[in-house]
C-alpha atoms as a PDB file:
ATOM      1  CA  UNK A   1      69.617-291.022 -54.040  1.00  0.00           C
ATOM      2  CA  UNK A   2      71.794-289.619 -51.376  1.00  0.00           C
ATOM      3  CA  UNK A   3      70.929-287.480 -48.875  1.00  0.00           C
ATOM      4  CA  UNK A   4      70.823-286.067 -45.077  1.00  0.00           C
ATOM      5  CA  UNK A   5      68.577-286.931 -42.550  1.00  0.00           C
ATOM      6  CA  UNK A   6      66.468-284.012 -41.838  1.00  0.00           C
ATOM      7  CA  UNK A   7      64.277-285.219 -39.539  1.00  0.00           C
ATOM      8  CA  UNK A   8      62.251-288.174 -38.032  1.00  0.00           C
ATOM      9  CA  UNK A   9      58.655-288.641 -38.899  1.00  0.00           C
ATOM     10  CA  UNK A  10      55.783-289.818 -36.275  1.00  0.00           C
ATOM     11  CA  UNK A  11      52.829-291.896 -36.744  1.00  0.00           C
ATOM     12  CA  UNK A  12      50.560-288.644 -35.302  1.00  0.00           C
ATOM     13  CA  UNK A  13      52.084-286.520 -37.750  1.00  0.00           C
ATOM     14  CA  UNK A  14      50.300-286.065 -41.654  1.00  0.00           C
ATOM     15  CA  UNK A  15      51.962-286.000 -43.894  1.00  0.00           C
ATOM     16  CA  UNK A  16      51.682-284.856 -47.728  1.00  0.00           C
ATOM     17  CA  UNK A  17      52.806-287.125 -50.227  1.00  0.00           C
ATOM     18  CA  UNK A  18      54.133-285.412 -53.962  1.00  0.00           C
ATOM     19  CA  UNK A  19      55.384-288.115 -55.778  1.00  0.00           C
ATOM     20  CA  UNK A  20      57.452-291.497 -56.040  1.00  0.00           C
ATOM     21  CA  UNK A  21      60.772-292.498 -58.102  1.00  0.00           C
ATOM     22  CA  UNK A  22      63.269-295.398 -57.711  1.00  0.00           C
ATOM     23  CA  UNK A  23      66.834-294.984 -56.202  1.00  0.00           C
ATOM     24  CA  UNK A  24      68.380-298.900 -57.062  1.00  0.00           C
ATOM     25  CA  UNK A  25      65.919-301.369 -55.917  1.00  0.00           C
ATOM     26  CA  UNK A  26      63.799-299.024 -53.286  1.00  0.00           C
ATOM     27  CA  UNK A  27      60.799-297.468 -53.871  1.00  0.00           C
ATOM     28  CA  UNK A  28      61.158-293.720 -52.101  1.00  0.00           C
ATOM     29  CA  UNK A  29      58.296-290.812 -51.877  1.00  0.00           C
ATOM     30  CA  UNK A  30      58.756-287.553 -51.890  1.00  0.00           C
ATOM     31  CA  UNK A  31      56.886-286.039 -48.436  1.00  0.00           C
ATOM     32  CA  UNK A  32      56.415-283.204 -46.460  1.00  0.00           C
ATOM     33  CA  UNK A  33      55.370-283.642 -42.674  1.00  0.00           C
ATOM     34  CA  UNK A  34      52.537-280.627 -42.528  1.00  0.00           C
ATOM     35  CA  UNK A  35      52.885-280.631 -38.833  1.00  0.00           C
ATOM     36  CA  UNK A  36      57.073-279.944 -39.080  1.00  0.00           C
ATOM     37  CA  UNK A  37      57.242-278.485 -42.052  1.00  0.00           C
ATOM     38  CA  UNK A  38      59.923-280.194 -43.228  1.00  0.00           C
ATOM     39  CA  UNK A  39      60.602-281.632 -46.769  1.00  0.00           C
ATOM     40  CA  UNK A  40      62.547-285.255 -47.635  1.00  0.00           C
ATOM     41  CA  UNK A  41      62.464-288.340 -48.633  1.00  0.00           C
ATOM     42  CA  UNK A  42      61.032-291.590 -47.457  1.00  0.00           C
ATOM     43  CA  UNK A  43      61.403-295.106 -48.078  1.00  0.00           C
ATOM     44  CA  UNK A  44      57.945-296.005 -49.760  1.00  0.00           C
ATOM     45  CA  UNK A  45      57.980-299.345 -47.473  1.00  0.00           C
ATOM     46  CA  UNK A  46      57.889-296.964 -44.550  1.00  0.00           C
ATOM     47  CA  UNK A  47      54.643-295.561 -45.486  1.00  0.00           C
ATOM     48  CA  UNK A  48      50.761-296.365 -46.092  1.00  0.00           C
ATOM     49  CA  UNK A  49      48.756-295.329 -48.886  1.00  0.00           C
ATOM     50  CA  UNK A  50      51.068-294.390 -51.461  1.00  0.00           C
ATOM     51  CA  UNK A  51      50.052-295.814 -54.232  1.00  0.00           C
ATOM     52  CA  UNK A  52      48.292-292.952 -56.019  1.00  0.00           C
ATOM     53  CA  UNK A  53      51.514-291.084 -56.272  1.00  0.00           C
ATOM     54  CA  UNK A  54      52.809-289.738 -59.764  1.00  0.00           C
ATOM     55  CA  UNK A  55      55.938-290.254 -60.845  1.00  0.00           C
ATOM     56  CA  UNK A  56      58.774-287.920 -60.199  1.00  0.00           C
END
């Protein structure tokens, strides 16, 4: 999974979570930061509470 770096997320920001898939060996989730707006990806070890995300 390749990709740009759209933006940089903050512990003060929420965030909603869509789903998770596997690029290699990392674990990545599919996000969007409500307070930016912006959609990416994040590496899942990066995050909290994931583990009720589906499956991309």
């Amino acid at each position: 999974m390749k990709s740009a770096v759209v933006g940089t997320g903050f512990k003060s920001h929420s965030v909603t979570g869509y789903c998770m898939a596997v690029d290699g060996d990392a674990w990545m989730a599919k996000l969007k930061d409500n307070t930016t707006g912006v959609s990416g990806w994040s590496y899942i070890g990066n995050l909290s509470g994931t583990g009720k995300l589906p499956y991309c």
